[in-house]
Protein backbone atom coordinates (compact mmCIF):
# COMPACT_ATOMS: atom_id res chain seq x y z
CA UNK A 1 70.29 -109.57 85.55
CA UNK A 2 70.48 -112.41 88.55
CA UNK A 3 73.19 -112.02 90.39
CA UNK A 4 72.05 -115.01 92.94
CA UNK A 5 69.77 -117.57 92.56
CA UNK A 6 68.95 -120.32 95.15
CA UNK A 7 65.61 -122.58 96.27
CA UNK A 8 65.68 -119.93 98.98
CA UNK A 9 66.46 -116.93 97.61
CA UNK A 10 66.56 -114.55 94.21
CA UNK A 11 69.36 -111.43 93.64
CA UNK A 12 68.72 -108.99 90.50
CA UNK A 13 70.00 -105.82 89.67
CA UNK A 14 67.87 -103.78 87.29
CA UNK A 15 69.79 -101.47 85.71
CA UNK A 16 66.85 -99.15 84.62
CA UNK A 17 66.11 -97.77 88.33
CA UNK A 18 69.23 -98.38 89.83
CA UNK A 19 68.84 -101.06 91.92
CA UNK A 20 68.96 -104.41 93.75
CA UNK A 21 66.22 -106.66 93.95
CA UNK A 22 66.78 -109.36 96.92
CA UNK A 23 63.46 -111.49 97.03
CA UNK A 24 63.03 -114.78 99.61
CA UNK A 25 61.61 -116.99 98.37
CA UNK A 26 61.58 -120.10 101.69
CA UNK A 27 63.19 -120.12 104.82
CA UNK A 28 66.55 -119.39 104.94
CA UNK A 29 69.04 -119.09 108.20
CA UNK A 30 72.75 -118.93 108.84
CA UNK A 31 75.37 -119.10 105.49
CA UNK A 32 71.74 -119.50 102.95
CA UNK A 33 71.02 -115.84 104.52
CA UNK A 34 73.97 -114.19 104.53
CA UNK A 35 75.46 -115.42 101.23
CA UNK A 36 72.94 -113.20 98.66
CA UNK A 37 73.57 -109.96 101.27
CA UNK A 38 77.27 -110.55 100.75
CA UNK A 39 77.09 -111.36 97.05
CA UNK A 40 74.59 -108.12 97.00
CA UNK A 41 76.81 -105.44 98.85
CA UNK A 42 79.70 -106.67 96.75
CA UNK A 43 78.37 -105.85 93.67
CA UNK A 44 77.22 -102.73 95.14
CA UNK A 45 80.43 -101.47 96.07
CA UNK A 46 81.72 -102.33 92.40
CA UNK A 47 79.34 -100.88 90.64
CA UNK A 48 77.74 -97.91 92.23
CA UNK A 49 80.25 -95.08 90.48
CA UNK A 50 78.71 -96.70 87.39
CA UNK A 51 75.35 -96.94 88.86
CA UNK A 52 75.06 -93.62 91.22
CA UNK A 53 72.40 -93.48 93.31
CA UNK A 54 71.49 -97.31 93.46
CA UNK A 55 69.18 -98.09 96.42
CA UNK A 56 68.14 -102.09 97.41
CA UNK A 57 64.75 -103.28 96.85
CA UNK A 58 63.46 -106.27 99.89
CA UNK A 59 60.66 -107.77 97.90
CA UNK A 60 59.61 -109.67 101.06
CA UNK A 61 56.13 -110.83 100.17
CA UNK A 62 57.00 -114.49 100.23
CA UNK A 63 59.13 -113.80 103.73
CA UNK A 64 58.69 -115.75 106.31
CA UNK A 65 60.12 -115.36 109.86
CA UNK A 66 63.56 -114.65 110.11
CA UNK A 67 65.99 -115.64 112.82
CA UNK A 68 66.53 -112.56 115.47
CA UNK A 69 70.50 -113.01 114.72
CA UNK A 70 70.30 -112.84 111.14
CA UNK A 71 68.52 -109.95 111.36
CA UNK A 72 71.44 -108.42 114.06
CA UNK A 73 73.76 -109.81 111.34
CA UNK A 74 72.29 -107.34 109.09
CA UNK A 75 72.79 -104.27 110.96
CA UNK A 76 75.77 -105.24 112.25
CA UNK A 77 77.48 -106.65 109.02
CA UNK A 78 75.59 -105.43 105.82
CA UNK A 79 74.51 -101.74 107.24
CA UNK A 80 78.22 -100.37 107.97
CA UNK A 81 79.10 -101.92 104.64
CA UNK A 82 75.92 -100.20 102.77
CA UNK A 83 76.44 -96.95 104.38
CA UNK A 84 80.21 -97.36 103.22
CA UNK A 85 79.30 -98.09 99.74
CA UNK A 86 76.53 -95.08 99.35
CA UNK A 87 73.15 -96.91 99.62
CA UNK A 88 70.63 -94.45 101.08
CA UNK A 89 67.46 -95.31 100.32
CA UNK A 90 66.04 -99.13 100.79
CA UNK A 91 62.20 -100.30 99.79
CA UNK A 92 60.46 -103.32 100.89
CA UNK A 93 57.31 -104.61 99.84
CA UNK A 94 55.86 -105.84 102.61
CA UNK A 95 54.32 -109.56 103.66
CA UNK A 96 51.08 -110.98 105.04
CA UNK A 97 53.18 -113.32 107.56
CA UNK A 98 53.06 -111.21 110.89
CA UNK A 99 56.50 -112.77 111.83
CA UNK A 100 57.87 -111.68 108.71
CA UNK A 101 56.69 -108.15 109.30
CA UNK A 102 57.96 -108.67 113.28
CA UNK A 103 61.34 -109.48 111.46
CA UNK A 104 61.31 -106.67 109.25
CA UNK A 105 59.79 -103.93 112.06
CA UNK A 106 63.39 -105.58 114.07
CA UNK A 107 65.84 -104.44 111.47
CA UNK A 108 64.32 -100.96 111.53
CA UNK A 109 64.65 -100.78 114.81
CA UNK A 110 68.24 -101.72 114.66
CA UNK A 111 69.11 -99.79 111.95
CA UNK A 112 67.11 -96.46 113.11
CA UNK A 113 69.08 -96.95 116.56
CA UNK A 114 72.63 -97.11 114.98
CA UNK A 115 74.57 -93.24 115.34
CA UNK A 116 76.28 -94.13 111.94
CA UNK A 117 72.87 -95.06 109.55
CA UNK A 118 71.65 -93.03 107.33
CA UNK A 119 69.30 -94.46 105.73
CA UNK A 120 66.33 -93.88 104.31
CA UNK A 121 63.55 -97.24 104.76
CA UNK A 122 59.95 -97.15 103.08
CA UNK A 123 57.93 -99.99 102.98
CA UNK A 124 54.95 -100.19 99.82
CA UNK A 125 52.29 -102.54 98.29
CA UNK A 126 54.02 -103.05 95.24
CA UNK A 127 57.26 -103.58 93.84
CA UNK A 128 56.46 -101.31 90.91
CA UNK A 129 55.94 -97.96 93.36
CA UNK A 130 58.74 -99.15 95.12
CA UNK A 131 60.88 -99.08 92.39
CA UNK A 132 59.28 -95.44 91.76
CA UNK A 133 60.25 -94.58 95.10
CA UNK A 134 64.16 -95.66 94.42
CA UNK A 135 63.88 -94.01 91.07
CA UNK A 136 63.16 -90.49 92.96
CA UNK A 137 59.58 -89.99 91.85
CA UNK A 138 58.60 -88.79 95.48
CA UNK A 139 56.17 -86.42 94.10
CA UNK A 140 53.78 -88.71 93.23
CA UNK A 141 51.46 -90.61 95.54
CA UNK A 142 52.94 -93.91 95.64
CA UNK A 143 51.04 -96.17 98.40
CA UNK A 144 53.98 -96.21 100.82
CA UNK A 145 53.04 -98.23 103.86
CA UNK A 146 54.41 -97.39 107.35
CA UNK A 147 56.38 -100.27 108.85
């Protein structure tokens, strides 16, 4: 189901994990990167008693760099909201642009750093073992990748 669609951006939720699926798909900065985290948390928060145990996929293949404060506007502005709502456990599948790994490496810093996150970041190869991961199968070998 797309919640979000834009030149710039793609928001699903697939209902047979739980989870959201936020993939870039061009540069994006300002309002054109906040709007599908917004649109994203918000339909977390109305649908996670339905959906328990919902994580967020980042399928950030296509990712290129992102602006330092729209990454700060993450952890400042979607984290306390996710941690409100009950996300715990967020995948990304990681890109080949170094900047876009820099970018992602940032927001784990910032979120590892915060006294209120707990959450739980893996990064993988593939969206389908990070959709395992979400799904709980942590007994199986699954690729993850450290960050």
């Amino acid at each position: 189901m797309i919640l979000f669609e834009s030149h710039a951006v793609k928001l699903e939720f697939d209902p047979t994990i739980p989870c959201i699926i936020w993939t870039p798909l061009d540069f994006m900065s300002g309002d054109q990167w906040k709007e599908p985290f917004i649109k994203g948390v918000e339909f977390f928060e109305e649908k996670i008693q339905e959906f328990p145990g919902m994580g967020w996929l980042n399928d950030t293949r296509k990712l290129k760099s992102v602006k330092i404060g729209d990454v700060q506007w993450v952890d400042q502005w979607v984290n306390p909201k996710a941690k409100k709502a009950g996300i715990k456990k967020i995948a990304f599948v990681l890109p080949s642009d170094i900047f876009a790994k820099m970018s992602i490496r940032a927001y784990i810093r910032f979120t590892e750093t915060r006294e209120d996150s707990k959450l739980h970041i893996k990064g993988f190869e593939s969206v389908a073992n990070s959709k395992m991961w979400l799904k709980g199968n942590d007994d199986v070998d699954l690729g993850e990748i450290k960050i």
